[in-house]
N, C-alpha and C. Protein backbone atom coordinates (compact mmCIF):
# COMPACT_ATOMS: atom_id res chain seq x y z
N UNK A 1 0.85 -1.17 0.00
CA UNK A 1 0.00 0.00 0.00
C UNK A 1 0.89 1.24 0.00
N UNK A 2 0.38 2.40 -0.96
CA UNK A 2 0.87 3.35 -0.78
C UNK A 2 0.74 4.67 0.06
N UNK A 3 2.04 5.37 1.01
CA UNK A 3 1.53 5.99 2.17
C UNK A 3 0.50 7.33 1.04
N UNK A 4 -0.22 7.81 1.90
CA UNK A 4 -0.61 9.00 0.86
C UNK A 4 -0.10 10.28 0.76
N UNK A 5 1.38 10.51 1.30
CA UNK A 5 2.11 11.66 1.78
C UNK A 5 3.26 10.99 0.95
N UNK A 6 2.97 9.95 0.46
CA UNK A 6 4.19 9.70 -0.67
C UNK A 6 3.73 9.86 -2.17
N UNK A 7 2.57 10.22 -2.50
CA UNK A 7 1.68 10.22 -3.77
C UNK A 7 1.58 11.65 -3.95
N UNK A 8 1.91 12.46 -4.98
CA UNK A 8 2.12 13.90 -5.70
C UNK A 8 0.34 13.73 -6.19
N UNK A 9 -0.69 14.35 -5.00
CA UNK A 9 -1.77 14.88 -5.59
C UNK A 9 -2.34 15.60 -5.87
N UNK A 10 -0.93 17.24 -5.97
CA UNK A 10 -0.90 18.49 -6.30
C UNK A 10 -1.61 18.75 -7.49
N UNK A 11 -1.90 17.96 -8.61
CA UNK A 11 -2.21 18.16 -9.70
C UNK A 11 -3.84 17.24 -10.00
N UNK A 12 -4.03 16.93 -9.46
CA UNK A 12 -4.76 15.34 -9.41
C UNK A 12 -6.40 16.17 -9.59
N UNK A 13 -6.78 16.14 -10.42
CA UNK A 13 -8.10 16.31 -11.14
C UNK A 13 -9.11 15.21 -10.55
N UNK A 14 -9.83 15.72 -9.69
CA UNK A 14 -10.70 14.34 -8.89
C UNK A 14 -11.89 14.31 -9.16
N UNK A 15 -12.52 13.19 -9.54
CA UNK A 15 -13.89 13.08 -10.61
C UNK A 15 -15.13 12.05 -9.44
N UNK A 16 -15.93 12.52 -10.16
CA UNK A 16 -16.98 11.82 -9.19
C UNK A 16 -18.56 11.60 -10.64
N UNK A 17 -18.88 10.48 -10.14
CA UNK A 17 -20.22 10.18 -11.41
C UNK A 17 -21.10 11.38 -11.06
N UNK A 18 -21.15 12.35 -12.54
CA UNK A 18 -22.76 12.88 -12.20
C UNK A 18 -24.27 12.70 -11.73
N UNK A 19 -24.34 11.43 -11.53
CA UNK A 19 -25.42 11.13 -10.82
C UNK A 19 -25.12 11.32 -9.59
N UNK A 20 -23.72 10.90 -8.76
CA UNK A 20 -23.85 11.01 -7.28
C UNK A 20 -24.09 12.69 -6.52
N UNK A 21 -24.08 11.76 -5.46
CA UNK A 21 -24.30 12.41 -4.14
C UNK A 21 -23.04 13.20 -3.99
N UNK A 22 -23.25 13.80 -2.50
CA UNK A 22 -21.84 14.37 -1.55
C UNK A 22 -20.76 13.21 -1.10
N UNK A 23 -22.24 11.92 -0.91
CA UNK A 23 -21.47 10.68 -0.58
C UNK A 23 -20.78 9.78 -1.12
N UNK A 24 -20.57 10.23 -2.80
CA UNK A 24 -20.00 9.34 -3.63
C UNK A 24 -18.17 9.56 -3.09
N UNK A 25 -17.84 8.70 -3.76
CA UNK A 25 -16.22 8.76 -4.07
C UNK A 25 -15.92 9.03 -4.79
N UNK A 26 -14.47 9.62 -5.05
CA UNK A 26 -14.00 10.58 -6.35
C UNK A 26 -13.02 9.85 -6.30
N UNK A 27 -12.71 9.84 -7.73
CA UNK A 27 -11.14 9.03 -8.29
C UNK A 27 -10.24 10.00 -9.24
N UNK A 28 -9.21 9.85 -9.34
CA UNK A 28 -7.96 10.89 -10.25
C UNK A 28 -6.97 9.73 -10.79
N UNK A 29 -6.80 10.30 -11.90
CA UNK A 29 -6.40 9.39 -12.46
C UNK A 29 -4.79 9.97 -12.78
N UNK A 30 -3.80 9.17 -12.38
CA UNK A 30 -2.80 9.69 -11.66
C UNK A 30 -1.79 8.93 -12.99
N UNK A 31 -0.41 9.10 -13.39
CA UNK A 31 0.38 8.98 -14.04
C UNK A 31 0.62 7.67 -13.72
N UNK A 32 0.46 6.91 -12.52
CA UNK A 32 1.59 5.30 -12.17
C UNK A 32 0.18 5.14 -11.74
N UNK A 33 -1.22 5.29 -11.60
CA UNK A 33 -2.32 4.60 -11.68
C UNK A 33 -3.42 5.35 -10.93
N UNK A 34 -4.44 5.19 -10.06
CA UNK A 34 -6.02 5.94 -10.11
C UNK A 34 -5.84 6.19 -8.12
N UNK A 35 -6.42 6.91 -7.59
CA UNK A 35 -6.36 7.37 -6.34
C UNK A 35 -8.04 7.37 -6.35
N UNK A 36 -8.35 7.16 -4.62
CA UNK A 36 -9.72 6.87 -4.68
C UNK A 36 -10.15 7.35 -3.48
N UNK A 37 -10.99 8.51 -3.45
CA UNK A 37 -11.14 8.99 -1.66
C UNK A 37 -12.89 9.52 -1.18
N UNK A 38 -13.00 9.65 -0.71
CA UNK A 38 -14.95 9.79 0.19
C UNK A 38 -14.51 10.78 -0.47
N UNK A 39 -15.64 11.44 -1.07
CA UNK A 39 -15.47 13.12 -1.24
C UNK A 39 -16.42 14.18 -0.11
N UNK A 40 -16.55 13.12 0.84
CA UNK A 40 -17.21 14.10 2.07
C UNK A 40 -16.26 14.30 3.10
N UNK A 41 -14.63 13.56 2.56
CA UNK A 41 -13.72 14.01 3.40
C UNK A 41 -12.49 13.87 2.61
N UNK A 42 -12.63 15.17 1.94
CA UNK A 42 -11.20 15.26 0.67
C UNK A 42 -9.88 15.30 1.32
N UNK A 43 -9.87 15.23 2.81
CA UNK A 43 -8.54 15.53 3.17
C UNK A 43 -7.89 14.08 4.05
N UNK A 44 -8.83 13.59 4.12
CA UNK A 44 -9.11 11.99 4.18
C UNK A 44 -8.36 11.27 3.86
N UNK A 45 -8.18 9.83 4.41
CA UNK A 45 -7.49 8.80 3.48
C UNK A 45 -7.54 8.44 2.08
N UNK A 46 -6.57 7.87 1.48
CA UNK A 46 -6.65 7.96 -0.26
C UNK A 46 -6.16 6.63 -0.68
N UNK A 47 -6.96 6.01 -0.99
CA UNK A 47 -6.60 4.83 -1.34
C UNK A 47 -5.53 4.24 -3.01
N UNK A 48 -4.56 4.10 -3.82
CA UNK A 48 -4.22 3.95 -4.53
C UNK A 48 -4.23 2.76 -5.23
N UNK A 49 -4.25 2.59 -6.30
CA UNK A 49 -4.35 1.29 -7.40
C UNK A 49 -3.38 1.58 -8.31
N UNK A 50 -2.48 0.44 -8.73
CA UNK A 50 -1.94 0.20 -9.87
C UNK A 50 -3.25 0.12 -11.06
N UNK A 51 -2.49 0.29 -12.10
CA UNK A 51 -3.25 0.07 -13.36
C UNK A 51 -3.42 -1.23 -13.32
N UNK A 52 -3.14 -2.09 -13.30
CA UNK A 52 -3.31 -3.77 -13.41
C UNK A 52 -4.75 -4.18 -12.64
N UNK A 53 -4.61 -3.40 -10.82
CA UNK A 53 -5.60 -3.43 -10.15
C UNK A 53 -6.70 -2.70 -10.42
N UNK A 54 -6.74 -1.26 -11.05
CA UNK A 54 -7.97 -0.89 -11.48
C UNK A 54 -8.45 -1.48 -12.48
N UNK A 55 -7.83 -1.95 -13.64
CA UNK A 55 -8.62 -2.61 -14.46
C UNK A 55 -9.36 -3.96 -13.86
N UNK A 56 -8.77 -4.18 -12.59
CA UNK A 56 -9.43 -5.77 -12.43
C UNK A 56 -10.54 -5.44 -12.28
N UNK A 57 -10.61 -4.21 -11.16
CA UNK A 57 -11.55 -3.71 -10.38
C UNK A 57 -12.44 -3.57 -11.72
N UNK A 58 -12.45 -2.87 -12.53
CA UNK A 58 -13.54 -2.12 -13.27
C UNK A 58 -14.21 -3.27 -14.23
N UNK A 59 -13.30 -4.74 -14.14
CA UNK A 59 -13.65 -5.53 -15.08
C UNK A 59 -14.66 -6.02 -13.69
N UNK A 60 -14.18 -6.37 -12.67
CA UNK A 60 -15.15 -7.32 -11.83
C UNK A 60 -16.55 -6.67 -11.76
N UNK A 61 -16.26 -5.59 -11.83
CA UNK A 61 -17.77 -4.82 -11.40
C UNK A 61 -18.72 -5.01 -12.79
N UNK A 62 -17.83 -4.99 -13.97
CA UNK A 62 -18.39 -4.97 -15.19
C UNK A 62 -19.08 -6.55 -15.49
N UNK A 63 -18.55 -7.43 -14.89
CA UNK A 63 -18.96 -8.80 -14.86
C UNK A 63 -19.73 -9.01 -13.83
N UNK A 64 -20.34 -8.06 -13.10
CA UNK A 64 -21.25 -8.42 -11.74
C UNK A 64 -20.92 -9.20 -10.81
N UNK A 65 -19.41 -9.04 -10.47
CA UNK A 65 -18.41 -9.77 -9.08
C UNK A 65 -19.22 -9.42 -8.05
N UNK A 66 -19.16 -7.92 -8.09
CA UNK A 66 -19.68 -7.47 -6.46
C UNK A 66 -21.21 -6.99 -6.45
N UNK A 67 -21.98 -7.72 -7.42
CA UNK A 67 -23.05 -7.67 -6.64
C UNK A 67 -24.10 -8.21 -6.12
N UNK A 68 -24.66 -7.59 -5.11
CA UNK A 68 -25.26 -8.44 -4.42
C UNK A 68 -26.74 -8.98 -4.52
C-alpha cells in the first residue's frame, strides 16, 4: 500500500459520477495509476491502485463480481 504523503496529488483532477451524491467517491487518475477517496472528506485517506488493479476492479464490477 501506498503511504498518501508519498503520492504527488498536487495536480490530481478528482472526478466523481454525475449522478452522485456528496457521498459518492471521487477518483484521479494519476500517471503510475487511479487514487480513490470519500469526497465528504477530501482531506481523508486515499486509497491507490496500480493500473493492473484498477482494471481488475472495473472488469469485476463490469462482470457483476460485487453484486449483491
Amino acid at each position: 500500500m501506498v503511504n498518501k504523503f508519498e503520492l504527488n496529488l498536487s495536480g490530481a483532477q478528482w472526478r466523481r459520477s454525475a449522478s452522485s451524491d456528496e457521498s459518492a467517491v471521487e477518483v484521479a487518475l494519476l500517471d503510475d495509476g487511479v487514487a480513490v477517496r470519500d469526497a465528504r472528506r477530501p482531506d481523508g485517506d486515499v486509497l491507490f491502485f496500480t493500473p493492473a488493479e484498477w482494471d481488475a476492479f472495473v472488469g469485476g464490477a463490469k462482470d457483476g463480481e460485487f453484486d449483491l
